[in-house]
PDB file of N, CA and C in Angstrom:
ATOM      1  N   UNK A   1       8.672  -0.445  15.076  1.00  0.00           N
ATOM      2  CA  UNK A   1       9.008   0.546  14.063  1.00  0.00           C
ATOM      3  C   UNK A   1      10.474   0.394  13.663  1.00  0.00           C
ATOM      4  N   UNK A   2      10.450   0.522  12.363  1.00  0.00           N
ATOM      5  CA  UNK A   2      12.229   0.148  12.053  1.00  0.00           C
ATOM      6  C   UNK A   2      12.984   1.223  12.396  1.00  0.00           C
ATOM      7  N   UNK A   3      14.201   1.176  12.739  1.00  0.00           N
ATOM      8  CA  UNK A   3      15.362   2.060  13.473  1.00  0.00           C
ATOM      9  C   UNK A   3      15.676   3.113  12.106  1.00  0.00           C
ATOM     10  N   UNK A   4      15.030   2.878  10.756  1.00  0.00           N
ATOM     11  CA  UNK A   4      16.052   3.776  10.018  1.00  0.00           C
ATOM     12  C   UNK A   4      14.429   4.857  10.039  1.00  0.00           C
ATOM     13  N   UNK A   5      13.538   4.807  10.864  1.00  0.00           N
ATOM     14  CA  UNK A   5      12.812   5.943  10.327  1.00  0.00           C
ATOM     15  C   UNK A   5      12.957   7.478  11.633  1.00  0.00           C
ATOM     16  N   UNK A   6      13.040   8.284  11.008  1.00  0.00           N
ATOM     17  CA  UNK A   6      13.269   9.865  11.222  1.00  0.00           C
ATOM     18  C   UNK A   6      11.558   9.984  12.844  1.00  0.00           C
ATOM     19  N   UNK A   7      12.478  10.783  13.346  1.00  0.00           N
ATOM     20  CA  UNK A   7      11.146  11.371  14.012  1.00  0.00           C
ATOM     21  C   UNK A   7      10.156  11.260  13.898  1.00  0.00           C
ATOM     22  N   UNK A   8      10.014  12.065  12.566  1.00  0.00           N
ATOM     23  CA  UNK A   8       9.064  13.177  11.687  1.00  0.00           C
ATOM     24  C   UNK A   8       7.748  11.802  11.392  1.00  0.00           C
ATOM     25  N   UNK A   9       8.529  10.740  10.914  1.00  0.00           N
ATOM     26  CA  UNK A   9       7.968   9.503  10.802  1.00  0.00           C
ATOM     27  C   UNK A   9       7.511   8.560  11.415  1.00  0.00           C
ATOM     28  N   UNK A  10       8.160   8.867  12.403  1.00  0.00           N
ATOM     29  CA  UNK A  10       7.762   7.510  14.006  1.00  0.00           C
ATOM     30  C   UNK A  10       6.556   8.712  14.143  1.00  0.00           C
ATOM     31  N   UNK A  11       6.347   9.691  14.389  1.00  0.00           N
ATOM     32  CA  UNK A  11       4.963  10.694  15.060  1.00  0.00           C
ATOM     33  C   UNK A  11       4.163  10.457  13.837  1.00  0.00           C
ATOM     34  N   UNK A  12       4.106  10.060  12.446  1.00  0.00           N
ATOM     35  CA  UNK A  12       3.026   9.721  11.678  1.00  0.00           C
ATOM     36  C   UNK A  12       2.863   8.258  11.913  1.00  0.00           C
ATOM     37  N   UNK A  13       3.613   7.329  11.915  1.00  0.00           N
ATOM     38  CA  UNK A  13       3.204   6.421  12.193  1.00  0.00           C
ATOM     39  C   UNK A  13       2.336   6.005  13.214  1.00  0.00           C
ATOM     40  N   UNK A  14       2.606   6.300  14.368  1.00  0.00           N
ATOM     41  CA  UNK A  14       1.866   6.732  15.594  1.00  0.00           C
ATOM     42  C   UNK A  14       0.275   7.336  14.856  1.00  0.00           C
ATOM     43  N   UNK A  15       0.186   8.444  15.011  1.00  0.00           N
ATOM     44  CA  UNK A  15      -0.853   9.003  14.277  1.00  0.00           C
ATOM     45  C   UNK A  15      -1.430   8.060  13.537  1.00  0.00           C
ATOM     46  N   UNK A  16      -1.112   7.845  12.287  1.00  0.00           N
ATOM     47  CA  UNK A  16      -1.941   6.809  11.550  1.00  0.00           C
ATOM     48  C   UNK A  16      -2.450   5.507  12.121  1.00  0.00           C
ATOM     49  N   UNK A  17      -1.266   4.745  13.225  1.00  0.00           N
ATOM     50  CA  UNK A  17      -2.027   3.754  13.957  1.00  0.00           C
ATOM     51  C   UNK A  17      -2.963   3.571  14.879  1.00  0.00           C
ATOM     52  N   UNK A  18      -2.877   5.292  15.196  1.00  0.00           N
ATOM     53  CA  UNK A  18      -3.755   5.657  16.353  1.00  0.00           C
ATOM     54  C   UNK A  18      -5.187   5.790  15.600  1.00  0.00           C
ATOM     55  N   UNK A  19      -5.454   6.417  14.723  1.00  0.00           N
ATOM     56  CA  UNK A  19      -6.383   6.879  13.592  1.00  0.00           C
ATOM     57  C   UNK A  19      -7.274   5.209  12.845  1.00  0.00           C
ATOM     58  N   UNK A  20      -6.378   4.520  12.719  1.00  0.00           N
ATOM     59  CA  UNK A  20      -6.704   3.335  12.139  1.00  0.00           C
ATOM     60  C   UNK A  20      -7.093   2.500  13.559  1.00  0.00           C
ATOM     61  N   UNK A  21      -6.927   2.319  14.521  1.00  0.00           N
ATOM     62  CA  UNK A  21      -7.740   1.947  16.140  1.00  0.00           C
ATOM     63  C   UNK A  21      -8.815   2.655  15.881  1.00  0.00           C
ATOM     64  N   UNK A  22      -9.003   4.168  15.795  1.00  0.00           N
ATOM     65  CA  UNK A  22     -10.101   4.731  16.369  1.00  0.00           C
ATOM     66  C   UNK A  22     -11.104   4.081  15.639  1.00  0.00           C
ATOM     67  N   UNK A  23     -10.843   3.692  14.284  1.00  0.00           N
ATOM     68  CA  UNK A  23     -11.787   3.379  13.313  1.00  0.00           C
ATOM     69  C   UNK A  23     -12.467   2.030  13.335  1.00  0.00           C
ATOM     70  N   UNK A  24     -11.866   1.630  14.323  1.00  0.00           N
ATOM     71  CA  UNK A  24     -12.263   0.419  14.777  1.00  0.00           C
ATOM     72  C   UNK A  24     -11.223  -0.927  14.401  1.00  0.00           C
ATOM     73  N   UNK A  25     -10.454  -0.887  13.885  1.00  0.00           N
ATOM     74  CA  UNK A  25      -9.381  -1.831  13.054  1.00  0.00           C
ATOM     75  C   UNK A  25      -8.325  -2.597  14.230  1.00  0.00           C
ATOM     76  N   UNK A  26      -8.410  -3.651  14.334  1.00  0.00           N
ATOM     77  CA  UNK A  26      -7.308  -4.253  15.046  1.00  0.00           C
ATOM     78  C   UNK A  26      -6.052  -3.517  15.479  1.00  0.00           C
ATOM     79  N   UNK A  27      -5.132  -3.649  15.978  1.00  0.00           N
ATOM     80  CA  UNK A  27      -3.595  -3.715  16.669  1.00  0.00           C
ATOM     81  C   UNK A  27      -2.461  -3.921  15.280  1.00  0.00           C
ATOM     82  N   UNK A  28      -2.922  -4.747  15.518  1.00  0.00           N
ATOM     83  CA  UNK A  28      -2.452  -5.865  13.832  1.00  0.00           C
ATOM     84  C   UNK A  28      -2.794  -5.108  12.525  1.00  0.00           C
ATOM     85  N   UNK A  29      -3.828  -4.792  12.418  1.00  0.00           N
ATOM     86  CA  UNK A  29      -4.363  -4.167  11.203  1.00  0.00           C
ATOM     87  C   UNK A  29      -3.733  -2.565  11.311  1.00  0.00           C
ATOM     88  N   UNK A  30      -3.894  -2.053  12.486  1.00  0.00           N
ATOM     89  CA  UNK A  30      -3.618  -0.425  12.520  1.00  0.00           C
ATOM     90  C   UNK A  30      -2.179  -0.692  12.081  1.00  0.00           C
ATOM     91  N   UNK A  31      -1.051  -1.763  12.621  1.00  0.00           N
ATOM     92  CA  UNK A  31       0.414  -1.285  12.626  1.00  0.00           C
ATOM     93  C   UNK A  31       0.723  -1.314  11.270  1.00  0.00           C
ATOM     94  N   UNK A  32       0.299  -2.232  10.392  1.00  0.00           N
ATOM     95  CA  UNK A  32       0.524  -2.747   8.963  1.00  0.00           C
ATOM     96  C   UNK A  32      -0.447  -1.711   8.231  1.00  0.00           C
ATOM     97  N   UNK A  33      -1.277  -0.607   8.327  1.00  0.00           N
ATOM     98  CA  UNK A  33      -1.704  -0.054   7.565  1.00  0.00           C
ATOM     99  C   UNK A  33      -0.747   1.776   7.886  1.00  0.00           C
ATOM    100  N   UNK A  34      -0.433   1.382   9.343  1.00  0.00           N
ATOM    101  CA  UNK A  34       0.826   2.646   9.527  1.00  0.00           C
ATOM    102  C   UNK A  34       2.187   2.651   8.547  1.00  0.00           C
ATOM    103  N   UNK A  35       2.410   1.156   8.905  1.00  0.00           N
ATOM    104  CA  UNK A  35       3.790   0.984   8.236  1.00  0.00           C
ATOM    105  C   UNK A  35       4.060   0.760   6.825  1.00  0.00           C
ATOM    106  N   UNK A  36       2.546   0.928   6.125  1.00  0.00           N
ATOM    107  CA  UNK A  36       2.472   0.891   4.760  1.00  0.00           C
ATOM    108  C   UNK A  36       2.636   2.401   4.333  1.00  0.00           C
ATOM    109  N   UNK A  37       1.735   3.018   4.932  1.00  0.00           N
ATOM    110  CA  UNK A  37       1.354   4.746   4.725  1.00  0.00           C
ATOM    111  C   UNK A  37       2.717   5.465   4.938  1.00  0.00           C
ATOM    112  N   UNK A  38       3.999   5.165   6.095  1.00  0.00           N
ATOM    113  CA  UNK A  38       5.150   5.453   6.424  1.00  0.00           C
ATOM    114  C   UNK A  38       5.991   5.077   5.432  1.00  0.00           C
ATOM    115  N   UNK A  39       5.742   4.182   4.980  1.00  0.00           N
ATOM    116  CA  UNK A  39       7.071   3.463   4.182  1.00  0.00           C
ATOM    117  C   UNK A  39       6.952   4.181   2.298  1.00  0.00           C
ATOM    118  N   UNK A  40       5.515   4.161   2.646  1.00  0.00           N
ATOM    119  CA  UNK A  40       4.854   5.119   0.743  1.00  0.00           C
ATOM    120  C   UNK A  40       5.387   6.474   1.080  1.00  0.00           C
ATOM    121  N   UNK A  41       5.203   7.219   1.694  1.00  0.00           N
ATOM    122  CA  UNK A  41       5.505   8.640   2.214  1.00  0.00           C
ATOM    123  C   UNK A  41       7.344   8.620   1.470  1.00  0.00           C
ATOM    124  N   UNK A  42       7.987   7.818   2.823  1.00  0.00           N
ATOM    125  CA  UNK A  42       9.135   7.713   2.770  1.00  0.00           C
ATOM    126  C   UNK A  42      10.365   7.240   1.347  1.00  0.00           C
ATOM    127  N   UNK A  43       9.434   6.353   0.727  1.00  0.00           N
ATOM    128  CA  UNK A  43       9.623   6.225  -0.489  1.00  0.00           C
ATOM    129  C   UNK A  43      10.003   7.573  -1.602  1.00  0.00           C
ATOM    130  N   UNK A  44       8.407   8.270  -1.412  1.00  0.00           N
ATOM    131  CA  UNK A  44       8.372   9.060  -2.699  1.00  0.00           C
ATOM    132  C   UNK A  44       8.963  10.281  -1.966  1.00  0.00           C
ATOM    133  N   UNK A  45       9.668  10.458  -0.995  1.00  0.00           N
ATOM    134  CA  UNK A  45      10.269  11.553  -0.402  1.00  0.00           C
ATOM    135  C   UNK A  45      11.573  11.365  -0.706  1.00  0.00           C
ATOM    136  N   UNK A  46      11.931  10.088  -1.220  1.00  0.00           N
ATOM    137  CA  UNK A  46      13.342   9.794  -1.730  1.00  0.00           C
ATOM    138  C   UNK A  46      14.001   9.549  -0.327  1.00  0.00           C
ATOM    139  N   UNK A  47      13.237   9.101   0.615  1.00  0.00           N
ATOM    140  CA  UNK A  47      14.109   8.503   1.786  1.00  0.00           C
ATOM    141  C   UNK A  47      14.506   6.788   2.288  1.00  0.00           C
ATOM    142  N   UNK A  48      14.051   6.336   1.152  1.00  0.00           N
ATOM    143  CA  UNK A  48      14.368   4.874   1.323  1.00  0.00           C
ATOM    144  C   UNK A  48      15.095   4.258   0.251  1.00  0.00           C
ATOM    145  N   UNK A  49      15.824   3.113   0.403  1.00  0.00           N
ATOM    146  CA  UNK A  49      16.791   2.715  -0.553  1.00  0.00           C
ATOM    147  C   UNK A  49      16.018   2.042  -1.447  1.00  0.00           C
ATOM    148  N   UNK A  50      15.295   1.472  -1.330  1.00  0.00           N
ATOM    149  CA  UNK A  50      14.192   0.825  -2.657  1.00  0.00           C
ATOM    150  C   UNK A  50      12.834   1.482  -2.633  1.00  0.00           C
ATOM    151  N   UNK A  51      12.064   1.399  -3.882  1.00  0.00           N
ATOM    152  CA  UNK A  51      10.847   1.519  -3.870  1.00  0.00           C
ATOM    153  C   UNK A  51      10.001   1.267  -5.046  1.00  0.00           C
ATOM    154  N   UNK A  52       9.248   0.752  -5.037  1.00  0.00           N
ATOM    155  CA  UNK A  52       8.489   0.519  -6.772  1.00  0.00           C
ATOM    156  C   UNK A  52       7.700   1.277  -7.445  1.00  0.00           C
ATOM    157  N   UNK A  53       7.857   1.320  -8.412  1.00  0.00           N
ATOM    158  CA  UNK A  53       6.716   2.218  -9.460  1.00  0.00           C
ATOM    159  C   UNK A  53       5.825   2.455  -8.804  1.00  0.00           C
ATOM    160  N   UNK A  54       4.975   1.902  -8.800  1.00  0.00           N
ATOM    161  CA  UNK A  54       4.057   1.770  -8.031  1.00  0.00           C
ATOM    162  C   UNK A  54       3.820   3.421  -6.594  1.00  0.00           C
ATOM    163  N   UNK A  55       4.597   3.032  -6.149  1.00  0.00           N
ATOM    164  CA  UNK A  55       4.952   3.823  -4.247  1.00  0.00           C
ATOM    165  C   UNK A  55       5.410   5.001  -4.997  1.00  0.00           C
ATOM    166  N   UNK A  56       5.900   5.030  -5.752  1.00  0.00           N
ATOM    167  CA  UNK A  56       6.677   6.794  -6.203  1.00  0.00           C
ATOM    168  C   UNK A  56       6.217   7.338  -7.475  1.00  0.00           C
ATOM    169  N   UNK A  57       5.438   6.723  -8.222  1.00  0.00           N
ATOM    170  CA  UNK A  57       4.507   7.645  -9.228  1.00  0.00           C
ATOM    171  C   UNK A  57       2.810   7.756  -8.589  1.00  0.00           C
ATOM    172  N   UNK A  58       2.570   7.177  -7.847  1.00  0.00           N
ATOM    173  CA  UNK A  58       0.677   6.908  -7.513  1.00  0.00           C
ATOM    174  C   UNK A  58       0.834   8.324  -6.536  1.00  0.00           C
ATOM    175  N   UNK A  59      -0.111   8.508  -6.346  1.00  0.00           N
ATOM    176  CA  UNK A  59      -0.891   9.686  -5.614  1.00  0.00           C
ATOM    177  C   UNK A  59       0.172   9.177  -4.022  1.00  0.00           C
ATOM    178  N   UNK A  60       0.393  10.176  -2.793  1.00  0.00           N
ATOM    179  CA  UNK A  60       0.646  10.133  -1.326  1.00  0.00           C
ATOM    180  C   UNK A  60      -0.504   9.541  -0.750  1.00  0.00           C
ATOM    181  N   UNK A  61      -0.628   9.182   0.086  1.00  0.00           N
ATOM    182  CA  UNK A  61      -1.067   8.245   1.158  1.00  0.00           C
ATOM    183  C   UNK A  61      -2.226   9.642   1.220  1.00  0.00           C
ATOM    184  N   UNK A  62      -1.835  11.075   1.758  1.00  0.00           N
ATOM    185  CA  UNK A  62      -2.280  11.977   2.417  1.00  0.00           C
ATOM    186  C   UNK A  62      -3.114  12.578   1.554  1.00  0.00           C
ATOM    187  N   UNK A  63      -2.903  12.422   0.199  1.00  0.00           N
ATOM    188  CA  UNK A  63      -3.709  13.171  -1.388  1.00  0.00           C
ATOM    189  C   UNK A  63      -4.835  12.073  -1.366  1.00  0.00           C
ATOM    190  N   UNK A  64      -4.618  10.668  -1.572  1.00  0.00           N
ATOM    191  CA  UNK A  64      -5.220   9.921  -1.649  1.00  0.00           C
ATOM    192  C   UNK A  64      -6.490   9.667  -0.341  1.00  0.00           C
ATOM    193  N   UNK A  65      -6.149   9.956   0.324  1.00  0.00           N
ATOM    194  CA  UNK A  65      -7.176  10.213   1.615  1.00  0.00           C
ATOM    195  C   UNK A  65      -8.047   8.789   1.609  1.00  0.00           C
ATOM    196  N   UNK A  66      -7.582   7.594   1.610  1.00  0.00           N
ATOM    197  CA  UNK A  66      -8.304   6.086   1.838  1.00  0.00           C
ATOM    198  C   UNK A  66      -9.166   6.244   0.193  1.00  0.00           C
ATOM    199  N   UNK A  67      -8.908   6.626  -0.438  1.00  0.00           N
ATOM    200  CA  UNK A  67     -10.517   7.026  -1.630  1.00  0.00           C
ATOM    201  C   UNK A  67      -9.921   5.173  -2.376  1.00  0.00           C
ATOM    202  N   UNK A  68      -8.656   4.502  -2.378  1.00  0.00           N
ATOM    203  CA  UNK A  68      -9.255   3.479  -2.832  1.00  0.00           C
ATOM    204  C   UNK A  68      -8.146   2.357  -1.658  1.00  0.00           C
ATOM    205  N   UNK A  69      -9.346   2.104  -0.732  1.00  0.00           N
ATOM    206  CA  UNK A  69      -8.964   1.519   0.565  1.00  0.00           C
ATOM    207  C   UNK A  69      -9.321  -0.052  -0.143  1.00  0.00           C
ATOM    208  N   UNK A  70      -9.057  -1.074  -0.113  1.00  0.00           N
ATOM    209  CA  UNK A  70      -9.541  -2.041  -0.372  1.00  0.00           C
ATOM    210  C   UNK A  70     -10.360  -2.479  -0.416  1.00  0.00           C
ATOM    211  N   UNK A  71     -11.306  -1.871   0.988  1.00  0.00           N
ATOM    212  CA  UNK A  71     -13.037  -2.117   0.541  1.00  0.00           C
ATOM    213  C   UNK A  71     -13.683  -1.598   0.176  1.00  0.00           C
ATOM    214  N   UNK A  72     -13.038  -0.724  -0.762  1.00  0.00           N
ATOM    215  CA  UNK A  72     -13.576   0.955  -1.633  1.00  0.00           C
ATOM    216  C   UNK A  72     -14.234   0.290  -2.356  1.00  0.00           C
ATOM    217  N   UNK A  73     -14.847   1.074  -3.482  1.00  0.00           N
ATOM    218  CA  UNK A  73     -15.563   0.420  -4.367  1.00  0.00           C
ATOM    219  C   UNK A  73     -14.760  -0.345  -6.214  1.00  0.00           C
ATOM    220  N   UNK A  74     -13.641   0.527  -6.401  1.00  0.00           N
ATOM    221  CA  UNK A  74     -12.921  -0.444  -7.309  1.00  0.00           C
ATOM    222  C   UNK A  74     -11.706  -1.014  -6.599  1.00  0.00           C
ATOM    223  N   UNK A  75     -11.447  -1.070  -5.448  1.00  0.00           N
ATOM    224  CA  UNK A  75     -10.385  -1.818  -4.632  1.00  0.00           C
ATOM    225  C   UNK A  75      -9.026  -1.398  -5.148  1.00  0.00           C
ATOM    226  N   UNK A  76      -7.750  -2.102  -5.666  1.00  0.00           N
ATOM    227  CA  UNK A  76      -6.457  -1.417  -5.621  1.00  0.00           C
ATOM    228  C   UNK A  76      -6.336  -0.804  -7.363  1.00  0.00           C
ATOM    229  N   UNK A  77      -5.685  -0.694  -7.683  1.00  0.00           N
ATOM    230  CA  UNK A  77      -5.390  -0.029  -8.730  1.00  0.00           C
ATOM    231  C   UNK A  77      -4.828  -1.423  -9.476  1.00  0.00           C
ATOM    232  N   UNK A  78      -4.730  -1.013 -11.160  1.00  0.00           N
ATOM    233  CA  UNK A  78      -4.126  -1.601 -12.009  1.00  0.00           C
ATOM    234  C   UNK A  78      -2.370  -2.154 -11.832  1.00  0.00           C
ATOM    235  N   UNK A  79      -1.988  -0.961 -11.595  1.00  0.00           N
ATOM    236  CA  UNK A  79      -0.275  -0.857 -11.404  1.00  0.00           C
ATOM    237  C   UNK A  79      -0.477  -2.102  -9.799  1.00  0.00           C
ATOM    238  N   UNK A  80      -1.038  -1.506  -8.722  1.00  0.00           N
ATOM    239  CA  UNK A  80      -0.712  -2.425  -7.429  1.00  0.00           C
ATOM    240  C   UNK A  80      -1.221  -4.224  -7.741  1.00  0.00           C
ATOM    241  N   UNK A  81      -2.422  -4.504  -8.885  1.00  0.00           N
ATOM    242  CA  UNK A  81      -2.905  -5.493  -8.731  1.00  0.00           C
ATOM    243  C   UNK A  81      -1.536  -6.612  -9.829  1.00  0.00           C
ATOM    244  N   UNK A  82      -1.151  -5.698 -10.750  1.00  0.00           N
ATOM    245  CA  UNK A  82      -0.142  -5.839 -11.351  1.00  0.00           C
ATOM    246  C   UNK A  82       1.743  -6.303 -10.827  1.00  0.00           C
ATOM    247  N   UNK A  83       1.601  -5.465 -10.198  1.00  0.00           N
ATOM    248  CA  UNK A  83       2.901  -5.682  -8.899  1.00  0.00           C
ATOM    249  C   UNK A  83       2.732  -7.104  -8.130  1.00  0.00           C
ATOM    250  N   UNK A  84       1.530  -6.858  -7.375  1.00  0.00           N
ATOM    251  CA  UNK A  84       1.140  -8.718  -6.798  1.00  0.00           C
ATOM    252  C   UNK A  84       1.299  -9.954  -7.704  1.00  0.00           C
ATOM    253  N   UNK A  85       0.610  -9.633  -9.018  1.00  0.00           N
ATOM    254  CA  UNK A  85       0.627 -11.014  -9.971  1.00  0.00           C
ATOM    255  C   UNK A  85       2.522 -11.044 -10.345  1.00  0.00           C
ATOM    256  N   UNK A  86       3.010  -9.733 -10.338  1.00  0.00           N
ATOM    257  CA  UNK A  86       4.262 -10.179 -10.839  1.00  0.00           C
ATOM    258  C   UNK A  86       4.933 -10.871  -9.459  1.00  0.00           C
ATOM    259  N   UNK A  87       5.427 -10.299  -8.216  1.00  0.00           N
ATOM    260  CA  UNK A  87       5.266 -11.439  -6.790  1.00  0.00           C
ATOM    261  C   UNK A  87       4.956 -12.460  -6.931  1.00  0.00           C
ATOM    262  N   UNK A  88       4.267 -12.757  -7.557  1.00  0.00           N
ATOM    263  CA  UNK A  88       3.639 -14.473  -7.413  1.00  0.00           C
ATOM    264  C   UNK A  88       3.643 -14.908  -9.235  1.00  0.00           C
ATOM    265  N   UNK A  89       4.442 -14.078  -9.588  1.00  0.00           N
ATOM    266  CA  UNK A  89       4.923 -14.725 -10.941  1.00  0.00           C
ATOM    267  C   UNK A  89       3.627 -15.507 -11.718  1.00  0.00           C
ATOM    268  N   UNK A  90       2.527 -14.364 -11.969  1.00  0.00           N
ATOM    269  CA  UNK A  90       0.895 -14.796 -12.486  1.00  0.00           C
ATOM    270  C   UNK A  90       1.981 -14.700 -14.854  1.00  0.00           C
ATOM    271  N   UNK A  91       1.618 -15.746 -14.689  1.00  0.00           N
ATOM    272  CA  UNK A  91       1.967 -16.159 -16.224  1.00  0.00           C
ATOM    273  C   UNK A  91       1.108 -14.945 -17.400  1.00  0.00           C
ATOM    274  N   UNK A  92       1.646 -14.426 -18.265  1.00  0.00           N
ATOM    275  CA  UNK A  92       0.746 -13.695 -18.964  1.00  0.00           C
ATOM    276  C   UNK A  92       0.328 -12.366 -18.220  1.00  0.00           C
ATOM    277  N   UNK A  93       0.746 -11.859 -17.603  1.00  0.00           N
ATOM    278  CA  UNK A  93       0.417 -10.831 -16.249  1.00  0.00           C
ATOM    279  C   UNK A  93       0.490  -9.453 -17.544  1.00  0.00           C
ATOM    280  N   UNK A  94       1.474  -9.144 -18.342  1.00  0.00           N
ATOM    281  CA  UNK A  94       1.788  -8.277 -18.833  1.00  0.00           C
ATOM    282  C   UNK A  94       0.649  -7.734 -20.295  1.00  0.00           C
ATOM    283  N   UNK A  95      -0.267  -8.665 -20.394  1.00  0.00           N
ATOM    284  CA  UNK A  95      -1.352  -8.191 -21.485  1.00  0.00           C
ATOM    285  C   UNK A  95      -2.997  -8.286 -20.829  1.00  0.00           C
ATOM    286  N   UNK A  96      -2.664  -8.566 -19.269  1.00  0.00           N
ATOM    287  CA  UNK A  96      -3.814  -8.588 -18.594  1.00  0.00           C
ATOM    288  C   UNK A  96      -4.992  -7.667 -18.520  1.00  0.00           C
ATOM    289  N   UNK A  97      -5.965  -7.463 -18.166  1.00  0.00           N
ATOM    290  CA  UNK A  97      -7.071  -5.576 -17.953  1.00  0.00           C
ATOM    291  C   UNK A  97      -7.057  -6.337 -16.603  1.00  0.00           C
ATOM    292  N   UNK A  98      -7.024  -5.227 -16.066  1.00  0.00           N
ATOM    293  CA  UNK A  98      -7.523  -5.143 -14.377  1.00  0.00           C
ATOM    294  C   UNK A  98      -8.120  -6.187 -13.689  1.00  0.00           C
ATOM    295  N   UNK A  99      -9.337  -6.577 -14.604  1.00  0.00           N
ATOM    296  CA  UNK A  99     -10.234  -7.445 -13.849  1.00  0.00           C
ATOM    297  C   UNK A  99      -9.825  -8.710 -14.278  1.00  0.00           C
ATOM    298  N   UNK A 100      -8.881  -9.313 -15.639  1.00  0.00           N
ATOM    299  CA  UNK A 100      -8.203 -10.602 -15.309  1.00  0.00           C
ATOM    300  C   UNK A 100      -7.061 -10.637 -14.525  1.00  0.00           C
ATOM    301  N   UNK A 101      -6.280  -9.468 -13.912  1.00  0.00           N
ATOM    302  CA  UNK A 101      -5.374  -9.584 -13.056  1.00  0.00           C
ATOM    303  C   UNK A 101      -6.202  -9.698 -11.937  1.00  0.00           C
ATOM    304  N   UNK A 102      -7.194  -9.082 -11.275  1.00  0.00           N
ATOM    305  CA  UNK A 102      -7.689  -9.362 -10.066  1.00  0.00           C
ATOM    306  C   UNK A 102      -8.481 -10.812 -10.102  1.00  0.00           C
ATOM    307  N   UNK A 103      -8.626 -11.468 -11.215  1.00  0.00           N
ATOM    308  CA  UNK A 103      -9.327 -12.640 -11.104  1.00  0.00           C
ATOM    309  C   UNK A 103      -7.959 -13.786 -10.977  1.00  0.00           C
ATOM    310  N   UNK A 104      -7.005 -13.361 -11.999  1.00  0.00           N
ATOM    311  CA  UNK A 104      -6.056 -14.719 -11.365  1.00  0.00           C
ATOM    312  C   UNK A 104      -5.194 -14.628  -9.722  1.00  0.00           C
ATOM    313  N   UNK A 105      -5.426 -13.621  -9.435  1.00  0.00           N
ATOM    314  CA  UNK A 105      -5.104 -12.956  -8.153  1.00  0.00           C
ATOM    315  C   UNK A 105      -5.713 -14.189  -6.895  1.00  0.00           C
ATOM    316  N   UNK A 106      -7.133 -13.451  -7.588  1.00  0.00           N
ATOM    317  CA  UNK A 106      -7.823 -14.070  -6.379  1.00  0.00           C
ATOM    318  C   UNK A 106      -8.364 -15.667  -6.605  1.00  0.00           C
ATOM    319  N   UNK A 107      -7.901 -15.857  -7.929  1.00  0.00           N
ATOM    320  CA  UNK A 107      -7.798 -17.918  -8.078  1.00  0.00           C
ATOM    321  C   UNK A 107      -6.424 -18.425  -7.313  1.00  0.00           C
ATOM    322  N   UNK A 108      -5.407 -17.597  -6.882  1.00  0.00           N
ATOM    323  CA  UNK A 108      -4.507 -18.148  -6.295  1.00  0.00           C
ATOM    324  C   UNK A 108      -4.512 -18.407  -4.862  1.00  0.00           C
ATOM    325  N   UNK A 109      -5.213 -17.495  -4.361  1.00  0.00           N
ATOM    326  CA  UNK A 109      -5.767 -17.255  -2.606  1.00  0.00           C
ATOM    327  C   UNK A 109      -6.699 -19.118  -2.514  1.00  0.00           C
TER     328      UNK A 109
END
């Protein structure tokens, strides 16, 4: 857990990794789905020095309640599938619909 997070945050993190075990999910999988949920929180609470569109206009981790978990049924959102193609610098990214950003996405994998 990184040294700049608060209490309040190491006991959700905990929680959420504990929560993400029960569910059956790896070690590996629980810490990286804690430290995602911690770091979104922390973001739109205005407690971290960066954060993207994305992390501070979308719904909380806690509103959102898993409803679009990756193996949900429309998987991440427009804005997050958007954020990745720009990461990996997907050409044309900016006049894309959803489903050609998730298709050049997943031609790059």
């Amino acid at each position: 857990m990184p040294e700049a997070w608060n209490k309040k945050r190491e006991r959700q993190y905990q929680h959420v990794k504990d929560s993400a075990e029960d569910r059956g999910e790896s070690e590996d999988t629980a810490e990286e789905i804690a430290a995602r949920t911690v770091n979104k929180a922390r973001a739109q609470q205005g407690e971290s020095e960066e954060a993207s569109k994305v992390s501070t206009k979308d719904k909380s981790p806690s509103e959102r309640g898993g409803e679009r978990s990756h193996s949900g049924a429309q998987g991440r959102t427009k804005d997050q599938l958007y954020e990745d193609a720009k990461r990996q610098d997907v050409e044309g990214r900016s006049t894309m619909t959803k489903d050609e950003l998730k298709k050049a996405l997943d031609d790059r994998e």
